[in-house]
C-alpha atoms as a PDB file:
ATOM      1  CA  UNK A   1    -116.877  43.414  -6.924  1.00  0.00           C
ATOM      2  CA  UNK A   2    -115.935  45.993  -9.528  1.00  0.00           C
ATOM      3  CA  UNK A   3    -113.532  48.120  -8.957  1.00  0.00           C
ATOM      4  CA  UNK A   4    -114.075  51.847  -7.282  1.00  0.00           C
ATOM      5  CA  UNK A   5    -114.338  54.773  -8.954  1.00  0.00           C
ATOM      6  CA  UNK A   6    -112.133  57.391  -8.341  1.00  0.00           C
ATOM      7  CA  UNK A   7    -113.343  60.887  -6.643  1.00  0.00           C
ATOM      8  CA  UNK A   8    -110.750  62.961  -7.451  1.00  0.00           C
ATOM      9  CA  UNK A   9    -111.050  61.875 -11.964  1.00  0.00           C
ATOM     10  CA  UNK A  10    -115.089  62.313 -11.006  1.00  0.00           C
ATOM     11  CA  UNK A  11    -114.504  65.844  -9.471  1.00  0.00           C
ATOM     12  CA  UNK A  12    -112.447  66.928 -12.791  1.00  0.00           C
ATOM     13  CA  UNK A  13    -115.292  65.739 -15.064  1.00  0.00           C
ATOM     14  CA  UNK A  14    -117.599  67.910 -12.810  1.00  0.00           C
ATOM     15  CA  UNK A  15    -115.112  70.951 -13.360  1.00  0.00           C
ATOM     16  CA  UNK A  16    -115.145  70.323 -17.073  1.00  0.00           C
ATOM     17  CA  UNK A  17    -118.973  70.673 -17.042  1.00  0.00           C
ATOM     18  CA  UNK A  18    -118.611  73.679 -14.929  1.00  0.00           C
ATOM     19  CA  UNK A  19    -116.188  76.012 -15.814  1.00  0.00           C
ATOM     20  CA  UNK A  20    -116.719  74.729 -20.164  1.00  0.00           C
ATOM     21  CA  UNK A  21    -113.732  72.994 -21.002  1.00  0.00           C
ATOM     22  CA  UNK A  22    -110.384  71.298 -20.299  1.00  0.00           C
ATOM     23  CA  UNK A  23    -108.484  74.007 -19.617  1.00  0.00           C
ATOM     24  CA  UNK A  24    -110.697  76.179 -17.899  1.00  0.00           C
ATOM     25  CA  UNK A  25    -110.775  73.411 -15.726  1.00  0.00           C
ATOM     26  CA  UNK A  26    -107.856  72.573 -15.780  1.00  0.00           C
ATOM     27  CA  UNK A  27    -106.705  76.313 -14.229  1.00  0.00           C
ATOM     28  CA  UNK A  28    -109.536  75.674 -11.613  1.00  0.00           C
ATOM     29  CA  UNK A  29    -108.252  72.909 -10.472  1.00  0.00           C
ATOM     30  CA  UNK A  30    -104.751  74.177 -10.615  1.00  0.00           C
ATOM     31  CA  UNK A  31    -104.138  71.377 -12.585  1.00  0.00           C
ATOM     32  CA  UNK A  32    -101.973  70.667 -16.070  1.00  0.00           C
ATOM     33  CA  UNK A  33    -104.484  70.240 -19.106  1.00  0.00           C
ATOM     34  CA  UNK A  34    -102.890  66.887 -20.025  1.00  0.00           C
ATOM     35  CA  UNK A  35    -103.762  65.822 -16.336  1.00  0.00           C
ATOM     36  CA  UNK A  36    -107.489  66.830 -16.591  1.00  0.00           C
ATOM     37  CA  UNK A  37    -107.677  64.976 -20.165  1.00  0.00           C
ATOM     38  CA  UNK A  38    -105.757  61.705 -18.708  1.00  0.00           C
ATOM     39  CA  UNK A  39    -108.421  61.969 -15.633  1.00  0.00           C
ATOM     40  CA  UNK A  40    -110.996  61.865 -17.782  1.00  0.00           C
ATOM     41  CA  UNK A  41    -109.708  59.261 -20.547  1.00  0.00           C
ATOM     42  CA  UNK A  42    -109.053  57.034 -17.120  1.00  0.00           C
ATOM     43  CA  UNK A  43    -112.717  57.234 -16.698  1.00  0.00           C
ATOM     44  CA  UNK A  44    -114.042  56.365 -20.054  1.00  0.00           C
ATOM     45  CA  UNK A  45    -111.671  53.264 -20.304  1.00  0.00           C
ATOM     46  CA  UNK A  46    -113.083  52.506 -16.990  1.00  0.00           C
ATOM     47  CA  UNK A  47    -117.186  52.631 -17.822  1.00  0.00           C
ATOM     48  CA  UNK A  48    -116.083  51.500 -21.037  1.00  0.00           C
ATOM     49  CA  UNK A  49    -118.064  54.440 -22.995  1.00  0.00           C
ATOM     50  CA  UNK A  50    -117.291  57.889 -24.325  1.00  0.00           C
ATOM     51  CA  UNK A  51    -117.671  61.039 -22.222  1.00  0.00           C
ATOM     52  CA  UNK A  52    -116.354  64.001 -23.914  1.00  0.00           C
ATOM     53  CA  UNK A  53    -115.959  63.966 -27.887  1.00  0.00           C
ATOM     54  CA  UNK A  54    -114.502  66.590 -29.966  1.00  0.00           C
ATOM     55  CA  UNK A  55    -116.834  69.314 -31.762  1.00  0.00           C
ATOM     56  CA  UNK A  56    -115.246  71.312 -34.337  1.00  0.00           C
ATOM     57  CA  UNK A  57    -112.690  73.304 -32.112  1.00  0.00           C
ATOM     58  CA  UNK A  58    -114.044  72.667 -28.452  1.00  0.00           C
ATOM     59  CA  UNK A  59    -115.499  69.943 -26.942  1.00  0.00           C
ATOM     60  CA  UNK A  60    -118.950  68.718 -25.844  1.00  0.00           C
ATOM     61  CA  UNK A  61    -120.560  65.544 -23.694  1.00  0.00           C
ATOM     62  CA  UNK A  62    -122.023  62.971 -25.247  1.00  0.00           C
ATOM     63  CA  UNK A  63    -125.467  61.378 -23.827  1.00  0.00           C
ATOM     64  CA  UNK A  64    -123.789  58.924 -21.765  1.00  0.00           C
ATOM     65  CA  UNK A  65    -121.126  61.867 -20.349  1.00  0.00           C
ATOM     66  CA  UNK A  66    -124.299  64.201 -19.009  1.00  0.00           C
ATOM     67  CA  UNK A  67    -126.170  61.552 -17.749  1.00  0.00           C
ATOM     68  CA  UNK A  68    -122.603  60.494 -15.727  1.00  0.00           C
ATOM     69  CA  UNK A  69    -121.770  64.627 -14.461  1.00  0.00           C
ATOM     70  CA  UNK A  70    -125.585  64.285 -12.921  1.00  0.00           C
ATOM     71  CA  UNK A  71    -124.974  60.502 -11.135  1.00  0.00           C
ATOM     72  CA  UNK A  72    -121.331  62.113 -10.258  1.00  0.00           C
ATOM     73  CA  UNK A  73    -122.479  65.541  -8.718  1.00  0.00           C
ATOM     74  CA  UNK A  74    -125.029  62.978  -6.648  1.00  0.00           C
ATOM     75  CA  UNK A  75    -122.120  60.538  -5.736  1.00  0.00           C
ATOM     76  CA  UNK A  76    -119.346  64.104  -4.421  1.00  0.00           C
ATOM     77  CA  UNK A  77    -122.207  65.238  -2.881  1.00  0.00           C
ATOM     78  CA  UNK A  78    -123.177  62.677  -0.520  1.00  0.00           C
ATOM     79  CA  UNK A  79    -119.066  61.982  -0.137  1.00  0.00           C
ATOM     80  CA  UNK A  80    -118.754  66.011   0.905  1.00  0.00           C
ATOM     81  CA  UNK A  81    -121.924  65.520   3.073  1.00  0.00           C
ATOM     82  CA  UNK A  82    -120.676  62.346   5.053  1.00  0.00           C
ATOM     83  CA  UNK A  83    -116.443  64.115   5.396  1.00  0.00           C
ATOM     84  CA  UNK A  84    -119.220  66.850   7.181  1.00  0.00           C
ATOM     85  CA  UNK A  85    -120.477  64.190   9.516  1.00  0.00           C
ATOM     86  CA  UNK A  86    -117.840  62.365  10.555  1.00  0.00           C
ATOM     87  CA  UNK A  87    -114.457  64.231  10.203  1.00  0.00           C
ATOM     88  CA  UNK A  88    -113.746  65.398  13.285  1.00  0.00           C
ATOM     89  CA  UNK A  89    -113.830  69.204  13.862  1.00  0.00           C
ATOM     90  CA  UNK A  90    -111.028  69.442  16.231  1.00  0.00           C
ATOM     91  CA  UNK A  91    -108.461  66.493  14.943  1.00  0.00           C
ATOM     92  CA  UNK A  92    -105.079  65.229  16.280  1.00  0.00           C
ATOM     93  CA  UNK A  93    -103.058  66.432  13.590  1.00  0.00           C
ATOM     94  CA  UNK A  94    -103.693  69.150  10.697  1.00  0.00           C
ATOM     95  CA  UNK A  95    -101.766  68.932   7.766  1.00  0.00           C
ATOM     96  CA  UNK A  96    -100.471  72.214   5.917  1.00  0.00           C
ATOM     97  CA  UNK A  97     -99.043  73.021   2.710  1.00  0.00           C
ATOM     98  CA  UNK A  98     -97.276  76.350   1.278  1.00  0.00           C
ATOM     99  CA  UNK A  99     -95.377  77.488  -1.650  1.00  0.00           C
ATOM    100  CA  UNK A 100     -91.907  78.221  -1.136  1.00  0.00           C
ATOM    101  CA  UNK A 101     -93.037  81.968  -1.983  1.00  0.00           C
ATOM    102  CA  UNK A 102     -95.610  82.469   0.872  1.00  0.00           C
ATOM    103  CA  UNK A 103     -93.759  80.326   3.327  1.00  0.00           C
ATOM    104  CA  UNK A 104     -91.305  83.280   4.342  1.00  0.00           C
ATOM    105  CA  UNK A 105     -92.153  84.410   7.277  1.00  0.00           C
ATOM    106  CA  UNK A 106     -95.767  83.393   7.038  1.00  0.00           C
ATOM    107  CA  UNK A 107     -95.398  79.625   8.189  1.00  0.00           C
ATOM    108  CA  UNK A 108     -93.392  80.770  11.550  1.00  0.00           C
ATOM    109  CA  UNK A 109     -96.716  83.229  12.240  1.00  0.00           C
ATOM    110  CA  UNK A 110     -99.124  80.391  11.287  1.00  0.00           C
ATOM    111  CA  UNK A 111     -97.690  77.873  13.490  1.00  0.00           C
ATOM    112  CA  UNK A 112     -97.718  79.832  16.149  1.00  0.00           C
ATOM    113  CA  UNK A 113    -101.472  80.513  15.681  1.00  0.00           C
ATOM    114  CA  UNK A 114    -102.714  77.413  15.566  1.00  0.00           C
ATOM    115  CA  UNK A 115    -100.985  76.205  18.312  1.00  0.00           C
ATOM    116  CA  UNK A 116    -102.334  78.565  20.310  1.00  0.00           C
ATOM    117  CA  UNK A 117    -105.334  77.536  19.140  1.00  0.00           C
ATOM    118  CA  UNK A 118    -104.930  73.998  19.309  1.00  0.00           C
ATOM    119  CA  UNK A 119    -102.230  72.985  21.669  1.00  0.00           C
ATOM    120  CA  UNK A 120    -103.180  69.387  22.001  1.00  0.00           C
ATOM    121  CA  UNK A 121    -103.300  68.875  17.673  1.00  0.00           C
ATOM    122  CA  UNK A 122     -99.938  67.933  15.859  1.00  0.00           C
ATOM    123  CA  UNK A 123     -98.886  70.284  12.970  1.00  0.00           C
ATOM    124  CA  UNK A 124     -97.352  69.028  10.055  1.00  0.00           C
ATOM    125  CA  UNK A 125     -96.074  70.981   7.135  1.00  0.00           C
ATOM    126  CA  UNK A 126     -94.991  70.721   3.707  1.00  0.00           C
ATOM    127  CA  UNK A 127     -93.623  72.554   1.016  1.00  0.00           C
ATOM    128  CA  UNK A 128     -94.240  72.371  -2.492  1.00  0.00           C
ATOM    129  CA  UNK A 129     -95.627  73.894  -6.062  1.00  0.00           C
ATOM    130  CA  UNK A 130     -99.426  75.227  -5.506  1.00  0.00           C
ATOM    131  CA  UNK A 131    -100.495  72.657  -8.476  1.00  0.00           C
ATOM    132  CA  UNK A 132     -99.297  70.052  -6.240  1.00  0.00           C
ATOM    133  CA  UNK A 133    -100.822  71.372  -3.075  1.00  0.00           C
ATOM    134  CA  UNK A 134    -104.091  72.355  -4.622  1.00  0.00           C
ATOM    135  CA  UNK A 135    -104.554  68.780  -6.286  1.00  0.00           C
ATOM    136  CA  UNK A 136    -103.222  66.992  -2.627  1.00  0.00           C
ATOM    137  CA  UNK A 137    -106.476  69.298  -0.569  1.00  0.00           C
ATOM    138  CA  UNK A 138    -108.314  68.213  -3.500  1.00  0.00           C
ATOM    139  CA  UNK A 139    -107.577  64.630  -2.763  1.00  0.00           C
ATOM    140  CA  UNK A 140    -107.487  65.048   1.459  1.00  0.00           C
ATOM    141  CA  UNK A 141    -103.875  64.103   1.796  1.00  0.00           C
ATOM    142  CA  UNK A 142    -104.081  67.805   3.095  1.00  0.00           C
ATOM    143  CA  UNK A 143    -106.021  70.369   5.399  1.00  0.00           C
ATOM    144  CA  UNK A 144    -104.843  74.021   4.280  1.00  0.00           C
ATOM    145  CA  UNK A 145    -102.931  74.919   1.636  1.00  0.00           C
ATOM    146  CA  UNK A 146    -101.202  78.488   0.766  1.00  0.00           C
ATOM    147  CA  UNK A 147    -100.911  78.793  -2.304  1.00  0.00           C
ATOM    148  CA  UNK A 148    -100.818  81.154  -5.554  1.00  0.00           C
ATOM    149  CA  UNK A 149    -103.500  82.323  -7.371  1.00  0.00           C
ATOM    150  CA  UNK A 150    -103.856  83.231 -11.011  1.00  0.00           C
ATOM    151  CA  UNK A 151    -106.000  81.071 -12.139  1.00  0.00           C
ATOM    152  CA  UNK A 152    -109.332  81.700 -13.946  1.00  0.00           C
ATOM    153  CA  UNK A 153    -111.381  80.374 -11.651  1.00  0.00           C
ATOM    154  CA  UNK A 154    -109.627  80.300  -8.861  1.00  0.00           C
ATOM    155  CA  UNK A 155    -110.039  77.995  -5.125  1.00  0.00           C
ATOM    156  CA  UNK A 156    -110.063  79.106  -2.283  1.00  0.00           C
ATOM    157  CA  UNK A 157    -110.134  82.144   0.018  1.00  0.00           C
ATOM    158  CA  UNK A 158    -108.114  85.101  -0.766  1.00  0.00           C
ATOM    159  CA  UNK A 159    -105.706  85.643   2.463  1.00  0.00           C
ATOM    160  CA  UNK A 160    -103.215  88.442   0.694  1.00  0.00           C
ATOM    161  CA  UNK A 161    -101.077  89.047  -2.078  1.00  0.00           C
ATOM    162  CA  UNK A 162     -97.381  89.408  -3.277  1.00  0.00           C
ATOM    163  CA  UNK A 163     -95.576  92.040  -5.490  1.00  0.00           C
ATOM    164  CA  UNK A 164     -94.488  90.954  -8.881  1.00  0.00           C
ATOM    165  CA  UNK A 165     -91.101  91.596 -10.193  1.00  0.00           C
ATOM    166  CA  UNK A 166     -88.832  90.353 -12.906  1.00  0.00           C
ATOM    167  CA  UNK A 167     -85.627  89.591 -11.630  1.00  0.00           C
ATOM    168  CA  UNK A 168     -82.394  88.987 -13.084  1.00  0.00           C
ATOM    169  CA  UNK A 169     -78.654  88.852 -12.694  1.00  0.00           C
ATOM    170  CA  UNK A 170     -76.923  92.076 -11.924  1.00  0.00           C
ATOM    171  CA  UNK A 171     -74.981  92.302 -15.052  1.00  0.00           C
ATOM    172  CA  UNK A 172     -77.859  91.498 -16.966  1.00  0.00           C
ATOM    173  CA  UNK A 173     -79.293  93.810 -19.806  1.00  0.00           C
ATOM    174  CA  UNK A 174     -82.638  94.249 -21.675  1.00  0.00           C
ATOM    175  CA  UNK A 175     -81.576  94.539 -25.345  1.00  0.00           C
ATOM    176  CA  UNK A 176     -84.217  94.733 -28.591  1.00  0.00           C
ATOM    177  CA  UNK A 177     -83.357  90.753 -29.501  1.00  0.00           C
ATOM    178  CA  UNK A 178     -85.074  87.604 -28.003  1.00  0.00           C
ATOM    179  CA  UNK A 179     -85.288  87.586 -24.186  1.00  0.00           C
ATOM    180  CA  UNK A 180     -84.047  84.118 -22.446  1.00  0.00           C
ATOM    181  CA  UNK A 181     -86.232  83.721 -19.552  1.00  0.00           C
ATOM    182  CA  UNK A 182     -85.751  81.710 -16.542  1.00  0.00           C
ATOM    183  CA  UNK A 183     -89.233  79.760 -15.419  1.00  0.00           C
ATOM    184  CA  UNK A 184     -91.045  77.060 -13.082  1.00  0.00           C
ATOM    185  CA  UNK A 185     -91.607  73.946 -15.261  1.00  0.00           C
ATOM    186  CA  UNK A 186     -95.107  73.756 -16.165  1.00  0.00           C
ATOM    187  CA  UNK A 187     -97.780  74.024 -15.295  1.00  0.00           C
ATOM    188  CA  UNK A 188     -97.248  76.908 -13.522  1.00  0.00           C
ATOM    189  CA  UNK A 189     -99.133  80.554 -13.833  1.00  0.00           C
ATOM    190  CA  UNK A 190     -96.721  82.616 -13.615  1.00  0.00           C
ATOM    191  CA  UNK A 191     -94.439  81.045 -16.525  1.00  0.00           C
ATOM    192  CA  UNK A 192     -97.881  81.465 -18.990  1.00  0.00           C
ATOM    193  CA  UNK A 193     -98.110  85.070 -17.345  1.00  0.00           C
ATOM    194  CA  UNK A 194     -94.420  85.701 -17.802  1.00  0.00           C
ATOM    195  CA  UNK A 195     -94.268  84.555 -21.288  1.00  0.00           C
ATOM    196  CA  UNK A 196     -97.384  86.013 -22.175  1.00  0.00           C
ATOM    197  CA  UNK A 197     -96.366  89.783 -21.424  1.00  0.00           C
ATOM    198  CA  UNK A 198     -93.080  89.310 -23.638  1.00  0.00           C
ATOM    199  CA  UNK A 199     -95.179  88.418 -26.188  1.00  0.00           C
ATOM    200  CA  UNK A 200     -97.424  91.260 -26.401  1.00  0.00           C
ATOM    201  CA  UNK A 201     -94.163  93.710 -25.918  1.00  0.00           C
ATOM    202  CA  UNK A 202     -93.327  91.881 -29.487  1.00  0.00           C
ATOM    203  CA  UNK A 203     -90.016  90.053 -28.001  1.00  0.00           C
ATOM    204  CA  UNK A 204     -89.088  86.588 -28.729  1.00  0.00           C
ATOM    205  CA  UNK A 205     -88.644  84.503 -25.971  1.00  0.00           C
ATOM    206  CA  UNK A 206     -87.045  81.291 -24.753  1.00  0.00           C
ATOM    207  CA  UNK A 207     -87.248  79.051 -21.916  1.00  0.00           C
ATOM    208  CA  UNK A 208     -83.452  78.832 -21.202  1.00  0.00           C
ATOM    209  CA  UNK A 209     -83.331  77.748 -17.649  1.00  0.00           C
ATOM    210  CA  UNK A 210     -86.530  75.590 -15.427  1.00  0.00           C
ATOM    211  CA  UNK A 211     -87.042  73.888 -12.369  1.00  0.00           C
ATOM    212  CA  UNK A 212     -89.286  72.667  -9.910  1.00  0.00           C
ATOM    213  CA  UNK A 213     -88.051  74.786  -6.861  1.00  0.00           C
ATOM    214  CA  UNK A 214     -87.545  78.472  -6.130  1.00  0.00           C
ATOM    215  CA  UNK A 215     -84.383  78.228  -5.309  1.00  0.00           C
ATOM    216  CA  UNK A 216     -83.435  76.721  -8.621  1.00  0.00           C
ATOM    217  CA  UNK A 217     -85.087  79.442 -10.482  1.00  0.00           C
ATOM    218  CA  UNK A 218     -83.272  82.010  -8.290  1.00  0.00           C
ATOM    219  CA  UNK A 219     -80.173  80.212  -8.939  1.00  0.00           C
ATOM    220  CA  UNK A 220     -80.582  79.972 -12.570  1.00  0.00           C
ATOM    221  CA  UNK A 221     -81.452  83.634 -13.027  1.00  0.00           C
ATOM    222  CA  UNK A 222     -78.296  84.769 -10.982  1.00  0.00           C
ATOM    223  CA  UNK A 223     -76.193  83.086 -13.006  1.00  0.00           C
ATOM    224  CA  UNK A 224     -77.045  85.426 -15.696  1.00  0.00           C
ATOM    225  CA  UNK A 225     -79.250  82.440 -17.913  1.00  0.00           C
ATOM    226  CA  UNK A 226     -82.199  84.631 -18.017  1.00  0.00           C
ATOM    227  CA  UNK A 227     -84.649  87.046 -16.722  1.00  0.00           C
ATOM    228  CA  UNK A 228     -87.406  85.690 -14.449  1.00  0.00           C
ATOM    229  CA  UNK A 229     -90.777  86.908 -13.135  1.00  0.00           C
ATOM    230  CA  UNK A 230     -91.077  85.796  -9.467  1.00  0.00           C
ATOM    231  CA  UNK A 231     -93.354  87.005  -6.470  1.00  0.00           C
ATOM    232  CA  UNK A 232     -91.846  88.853  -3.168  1.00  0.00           C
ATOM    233  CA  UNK A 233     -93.035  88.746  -0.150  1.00  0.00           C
ATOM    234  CA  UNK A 234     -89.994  91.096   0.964  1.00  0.00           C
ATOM    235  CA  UNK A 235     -87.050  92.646  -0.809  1.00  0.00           C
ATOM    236  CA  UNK A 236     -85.230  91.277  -3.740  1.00  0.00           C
ATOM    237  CA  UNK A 237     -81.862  88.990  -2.681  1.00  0.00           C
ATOM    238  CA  UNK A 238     -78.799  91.306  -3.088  1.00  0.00           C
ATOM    239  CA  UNK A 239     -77.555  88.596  -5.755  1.00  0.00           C
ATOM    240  CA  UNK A 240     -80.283  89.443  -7.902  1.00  0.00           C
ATOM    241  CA  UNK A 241     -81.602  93.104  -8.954  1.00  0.00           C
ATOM    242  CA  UNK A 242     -85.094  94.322 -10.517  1.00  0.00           C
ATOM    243  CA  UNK A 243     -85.593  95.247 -14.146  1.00  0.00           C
ATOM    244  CA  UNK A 244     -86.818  98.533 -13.987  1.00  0.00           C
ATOM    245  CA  UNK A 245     -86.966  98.114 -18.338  1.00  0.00           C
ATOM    246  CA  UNK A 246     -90.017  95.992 -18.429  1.00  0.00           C
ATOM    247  CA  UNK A 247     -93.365  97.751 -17.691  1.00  0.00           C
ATOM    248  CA  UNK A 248     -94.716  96.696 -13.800  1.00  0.00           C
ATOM    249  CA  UNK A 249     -96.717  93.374 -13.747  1.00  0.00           C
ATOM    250  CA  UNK A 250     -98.647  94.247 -10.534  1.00  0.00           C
ATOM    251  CA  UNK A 251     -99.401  91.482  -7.949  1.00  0.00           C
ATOM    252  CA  UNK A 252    -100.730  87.912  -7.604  1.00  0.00           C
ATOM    253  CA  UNK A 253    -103.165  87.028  -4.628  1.00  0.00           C
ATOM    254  CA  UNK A 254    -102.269  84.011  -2.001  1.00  0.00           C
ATOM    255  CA  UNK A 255    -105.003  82.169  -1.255  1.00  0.00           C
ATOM    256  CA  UNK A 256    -105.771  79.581   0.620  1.00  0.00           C
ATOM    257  CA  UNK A 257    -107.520  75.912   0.052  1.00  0.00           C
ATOM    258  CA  UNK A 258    -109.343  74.165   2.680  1.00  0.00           C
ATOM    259  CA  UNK A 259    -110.222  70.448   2.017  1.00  0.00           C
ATOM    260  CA  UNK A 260    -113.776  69.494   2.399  1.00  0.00           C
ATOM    261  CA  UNK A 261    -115.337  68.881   5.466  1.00  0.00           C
ATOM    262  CA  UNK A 262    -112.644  70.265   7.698  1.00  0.00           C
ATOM    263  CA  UNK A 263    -113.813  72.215  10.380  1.00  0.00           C
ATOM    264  CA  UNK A 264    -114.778  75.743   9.734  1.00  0.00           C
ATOM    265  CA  UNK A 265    -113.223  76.924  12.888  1.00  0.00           C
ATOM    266  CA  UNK A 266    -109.946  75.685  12.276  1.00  0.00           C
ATOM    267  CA  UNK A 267    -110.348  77.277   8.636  1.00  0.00           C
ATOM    268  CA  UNK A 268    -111.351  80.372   9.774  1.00  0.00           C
ATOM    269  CA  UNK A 269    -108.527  80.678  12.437  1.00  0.00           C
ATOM    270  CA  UNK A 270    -106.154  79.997   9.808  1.00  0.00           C
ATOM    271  CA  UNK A 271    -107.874  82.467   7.014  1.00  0.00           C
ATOM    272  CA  UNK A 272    -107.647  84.956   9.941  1.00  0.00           C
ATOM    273  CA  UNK A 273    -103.656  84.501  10.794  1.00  0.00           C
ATOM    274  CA  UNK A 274    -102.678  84.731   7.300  1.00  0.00           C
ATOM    275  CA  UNK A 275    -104.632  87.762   6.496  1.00  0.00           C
ATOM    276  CA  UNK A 276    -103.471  89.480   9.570  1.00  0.00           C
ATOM    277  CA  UNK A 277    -100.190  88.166   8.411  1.00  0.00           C
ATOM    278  CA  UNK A 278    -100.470  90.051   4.603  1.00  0.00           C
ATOM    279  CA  UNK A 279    -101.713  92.946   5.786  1.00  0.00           C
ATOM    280  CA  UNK A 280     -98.784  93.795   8.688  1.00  0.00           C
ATOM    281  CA  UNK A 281     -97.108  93.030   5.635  1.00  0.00           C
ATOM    282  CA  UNK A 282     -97.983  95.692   3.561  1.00  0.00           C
ATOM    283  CA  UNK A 283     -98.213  98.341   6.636  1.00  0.00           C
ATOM    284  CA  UNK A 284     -94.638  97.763   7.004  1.00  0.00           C
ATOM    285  CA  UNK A 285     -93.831  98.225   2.941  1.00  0.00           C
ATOM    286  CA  UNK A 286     -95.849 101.482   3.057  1.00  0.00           C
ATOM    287  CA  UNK A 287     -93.751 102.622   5.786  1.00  0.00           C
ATOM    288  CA  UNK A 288     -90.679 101.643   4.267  1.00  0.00           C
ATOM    289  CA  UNK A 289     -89.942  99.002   6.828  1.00  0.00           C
ATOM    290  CA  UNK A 290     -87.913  95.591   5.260  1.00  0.00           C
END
């Protein structure tokens, strides 16, 4: 028997038709570019035949890659269709993810939602980057995810948003030269966004300080390695203060990810908690209440 195909490179080759390239796809997917080209080189050592070749600066399908997206949206399809079926709408356990930024507060409020909701299900949780999360609902290791947005073409449902601030040490100072900047290895949105901005303000920038977590991002930037762009979901830690210097980068939406034929009640509770969530949120900013 030959081996199995695997859904999750067939759902990237999918996105690459879709969206009309790697990296579009790529950001859709909330997923690094060399990850959506290694999915899809996986597959074409697999069937033994080329999918995607190069043309001029993009990329195109060959013959054998179309005919494969149309047998592929067939195959997801009738996988989506049979999750719809047979996964149970009210399981023993749901599994959720957040990002260390919307887990403040939020995951406290969520819990206690959805045990209300379902006090015979077991909750389990997990923290981690939303390229991570994203990619694990993608795969089913996970029900919900909260994660950031940013993307192009984004997943999910919007649930909220968070305020957008660079950050740095207190004794830290914009000056004309090169900025070092403080960042969340890649891939990561708000790094690109980050270094991006500097850019078009006509500074030179460097990646002095990165990590996987918040808190080492945080920790880097207070000890004065760098300025970093991070998003709030209250106010800023008394070890760090806000550059007032750099124009306002506005806000980046939360959203969250629902894996495929989970039930639409339990998303819908969930999409309902968070929002409510966001939005006492902001009532309390607006009234000047921490």
């Amino acid at each position: 028997m030959a081996d199995p195909l695997d859904l999750v490179h067939l759902r990237t080759l999918v996105a690459i038709a879709d969206t009309g390239g790697f990296r579009r796809a790529a950001d859709a997917l909330h997923l690094s570019q060399p990850t959506v080209s290694q999915h899809v080189r996986l597959l074409e050592r697999r069937l033994k035949r080329i999918l995607v070749e190069k043309d001029g600066r993009g990329t195109r399908f060959t013959s054998d890659g179309e005919r494969f997206v149309l047998e592929a949206r067939t195959l997801l399809a009738a996988h989506d269709r049979l999750l719809e079926r047979f996964v149970a709408t009210n399981p023993g356990r749901i599994s959720i993810g957040s990002t260390e930024h919307a887990a403040d507060r939020l995951l406290p409020e969520l819990l206690g939602v959805l045990r209300g909701a379902y006090p015979d299900v077991y909750l389990h949780f997990r923290i981690d980057r939303s390229t991570s999360l994203a990619e694990s609902v993608i795969k089913g290791a996970l029900d919900l995810a909260v994660v950031l947005g940013g993307s192009a073409e984004p997943l999910g449902a919007e649930v909220g948003e968070l305020q957008l601030r660079w950050v740095a040490a207190p004794e830290w100072r914009l000056s004309p030269g090169p900025i070092s900047l403080v960042a969340f290895e890649e891939p990561c949105s708000l790094r690109k966004r980050a270094l991006h901005r500097l850019a078009e303000l006509g500074y030179d920038v460097t990646v002095a300080a990165e990590s996987g977590t918040l808190d080492g991002v945080m920790a880097a930037a207070q000890a004065g390695l760098g300025i970093a762009l991070l998003p709030f979901h209250a106010a800023i830690p008394q070890t760090l203060t806000e550059v007032s210097d750099l124009p306002a980068m506005g806000c980046i939406d939360v959203r969250l990810v629902a894996r495929r034929g989970l039930g639409p009640d339990i998303e819908l509770t969930a999409v309902e908690a968070i929002t409510t969530h966001y939005r006492s949120v902001t009532e309390r900013q607006l009234k000047g209440v921490a």
